[in-house]
C-alpha atoms as a PDB file:
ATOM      1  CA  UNK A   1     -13.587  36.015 175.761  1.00  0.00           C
ATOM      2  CA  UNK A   2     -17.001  35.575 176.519  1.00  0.00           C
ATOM      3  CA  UNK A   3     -20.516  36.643 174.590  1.00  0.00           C
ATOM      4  CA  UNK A   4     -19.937  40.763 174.896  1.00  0.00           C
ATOM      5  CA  UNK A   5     -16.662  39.903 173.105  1.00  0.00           C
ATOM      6  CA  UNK A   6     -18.171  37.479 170.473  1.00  0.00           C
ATOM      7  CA  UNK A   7     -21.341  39.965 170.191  1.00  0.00           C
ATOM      8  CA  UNK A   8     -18.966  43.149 169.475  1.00  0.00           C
ATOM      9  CA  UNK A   9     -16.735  41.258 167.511  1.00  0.00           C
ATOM     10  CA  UNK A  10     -20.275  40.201 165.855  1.00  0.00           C
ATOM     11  CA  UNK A  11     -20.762  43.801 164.800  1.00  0.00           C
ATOM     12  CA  UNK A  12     -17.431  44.875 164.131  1.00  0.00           C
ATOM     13  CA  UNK A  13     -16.580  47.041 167.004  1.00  0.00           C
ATOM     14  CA  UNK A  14     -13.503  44.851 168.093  1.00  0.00           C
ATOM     15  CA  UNK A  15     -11.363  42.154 165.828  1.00  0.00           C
ATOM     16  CA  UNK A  16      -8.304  40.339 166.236  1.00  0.00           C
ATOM     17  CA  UNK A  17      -6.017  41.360 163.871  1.00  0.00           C
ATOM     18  CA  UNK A  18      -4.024  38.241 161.762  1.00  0.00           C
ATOM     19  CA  UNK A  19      -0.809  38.733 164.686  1.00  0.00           C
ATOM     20  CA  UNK A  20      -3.636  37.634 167.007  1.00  0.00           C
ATOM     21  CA  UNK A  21      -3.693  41.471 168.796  1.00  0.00           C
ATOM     22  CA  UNK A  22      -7.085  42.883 169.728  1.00  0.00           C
ATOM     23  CA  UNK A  23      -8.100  45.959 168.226  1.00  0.00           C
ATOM     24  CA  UNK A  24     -11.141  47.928 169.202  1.00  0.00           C
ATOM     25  CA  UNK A  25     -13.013  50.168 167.338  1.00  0.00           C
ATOM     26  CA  UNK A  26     -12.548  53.809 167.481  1.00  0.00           C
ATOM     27  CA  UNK A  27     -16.563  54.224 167.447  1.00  0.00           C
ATOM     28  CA  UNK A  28     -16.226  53.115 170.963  1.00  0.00           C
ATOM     29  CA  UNK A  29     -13.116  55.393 172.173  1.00  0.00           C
ATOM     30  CA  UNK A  30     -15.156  58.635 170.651  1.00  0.00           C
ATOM     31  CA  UNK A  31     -17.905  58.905 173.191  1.00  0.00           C
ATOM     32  CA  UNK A  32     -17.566  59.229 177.629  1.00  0.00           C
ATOM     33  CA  UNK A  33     -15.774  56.550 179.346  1.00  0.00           C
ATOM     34  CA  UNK A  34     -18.157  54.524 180.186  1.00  0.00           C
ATOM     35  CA  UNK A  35     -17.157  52.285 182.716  1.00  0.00           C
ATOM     36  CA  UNK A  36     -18.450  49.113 181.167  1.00  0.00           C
ATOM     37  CA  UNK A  37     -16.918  49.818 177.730  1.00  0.00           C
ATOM     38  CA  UNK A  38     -13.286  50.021 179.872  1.00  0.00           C
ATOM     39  CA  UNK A  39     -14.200  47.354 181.352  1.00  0.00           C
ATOM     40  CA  UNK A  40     -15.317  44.717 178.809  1.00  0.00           C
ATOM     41  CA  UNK A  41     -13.652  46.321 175.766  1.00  0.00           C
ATOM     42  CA  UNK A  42     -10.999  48.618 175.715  1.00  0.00           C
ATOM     43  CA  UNK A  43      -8.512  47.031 178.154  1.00  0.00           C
ATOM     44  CA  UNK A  44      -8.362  44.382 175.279  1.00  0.00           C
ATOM     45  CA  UNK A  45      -6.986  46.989 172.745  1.00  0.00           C
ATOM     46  CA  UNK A  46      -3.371  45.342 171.613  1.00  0.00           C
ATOM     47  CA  UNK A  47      -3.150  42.326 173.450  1.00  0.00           C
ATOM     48  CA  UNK A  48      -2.826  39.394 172.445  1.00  0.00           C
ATOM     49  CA  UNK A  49      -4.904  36.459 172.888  1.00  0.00           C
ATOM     50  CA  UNK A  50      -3.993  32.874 172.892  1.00  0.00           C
ATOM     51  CA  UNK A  51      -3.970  30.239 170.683  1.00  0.00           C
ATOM     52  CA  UNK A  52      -6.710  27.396 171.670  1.00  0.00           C
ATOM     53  CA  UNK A  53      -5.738  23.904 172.019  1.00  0.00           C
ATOM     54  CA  UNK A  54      -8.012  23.206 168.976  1.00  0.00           C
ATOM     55  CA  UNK A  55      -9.663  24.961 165.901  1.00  0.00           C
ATOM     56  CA  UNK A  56      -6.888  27.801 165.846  1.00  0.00           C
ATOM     57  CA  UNK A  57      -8.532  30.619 163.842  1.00  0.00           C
ATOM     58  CA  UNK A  58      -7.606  31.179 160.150  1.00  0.00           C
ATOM     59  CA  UNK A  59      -5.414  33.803 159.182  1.00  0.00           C
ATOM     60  CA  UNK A  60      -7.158  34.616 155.963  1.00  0.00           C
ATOM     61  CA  UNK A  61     -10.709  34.778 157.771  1.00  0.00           C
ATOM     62  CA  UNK A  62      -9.072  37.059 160.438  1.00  0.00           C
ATOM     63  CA  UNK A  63      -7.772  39.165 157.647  1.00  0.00           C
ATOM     64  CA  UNK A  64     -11.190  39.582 156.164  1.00  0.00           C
ATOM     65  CA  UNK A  65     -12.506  40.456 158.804  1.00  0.00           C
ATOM     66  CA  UNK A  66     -10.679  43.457 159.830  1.00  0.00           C
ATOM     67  CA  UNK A  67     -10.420  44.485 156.469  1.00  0.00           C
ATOM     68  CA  UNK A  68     -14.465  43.914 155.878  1.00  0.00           C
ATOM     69  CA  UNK A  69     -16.214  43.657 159.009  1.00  0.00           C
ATOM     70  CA  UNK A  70     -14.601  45.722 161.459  1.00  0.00           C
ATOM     71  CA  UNK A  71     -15.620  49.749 161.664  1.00  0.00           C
ATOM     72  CA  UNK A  72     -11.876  50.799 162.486  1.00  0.00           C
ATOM     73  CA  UNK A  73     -11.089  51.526 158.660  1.00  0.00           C
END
C-alpha cells in the first residue's frame, strides 16, 4: 500500500476488513470509471493483503474501523 491507500483508508473510503480482505467503498463504485480510481482503488476490492513481518494489525481496531470509520455501511 502506499499514501493513496493510507489517505483513503484515512477517510473511510477503503478498510481491511478483520479476515484481512480489502473492501472499498461503494461512494467510489457510484460515479464514472475513472481510470485512477481502477487503478489505485478498486482492483484492491476482496483481496487480501499480507501480514507484515512486524506490528500485525489488531483485529479489534480493524473491526472498529469498518464498523465506525468506513462509509460502506
Amino acid at each position: 500500500m502506499n499514501a493513496i491507500h493510507d489517505r483513503a483508508f484515512d477517510c473511510g473510503l477503503l478498510t481491511i476488513m478483520p479476515d484481512l480482505r480489502v473492501k472499498i467503498s461503494p461512494e467510489l463504485k457510484g460515479g464514472t470509471a475513472d481510470k485512477a480510481l481502477q487503478d489505485f482503488l478498486w482492483r484492491f476490492e476482496n483481496t487480501s493483503i499480507s501480514l507484515p513481518g512486524r506490528f500485525a494489525p489488531d483485529e479489534n481496531f480493524l473491526r472498529y474501523h469498518s464498523e465506525k470509520v468506513f462509509l460502506g455501511r
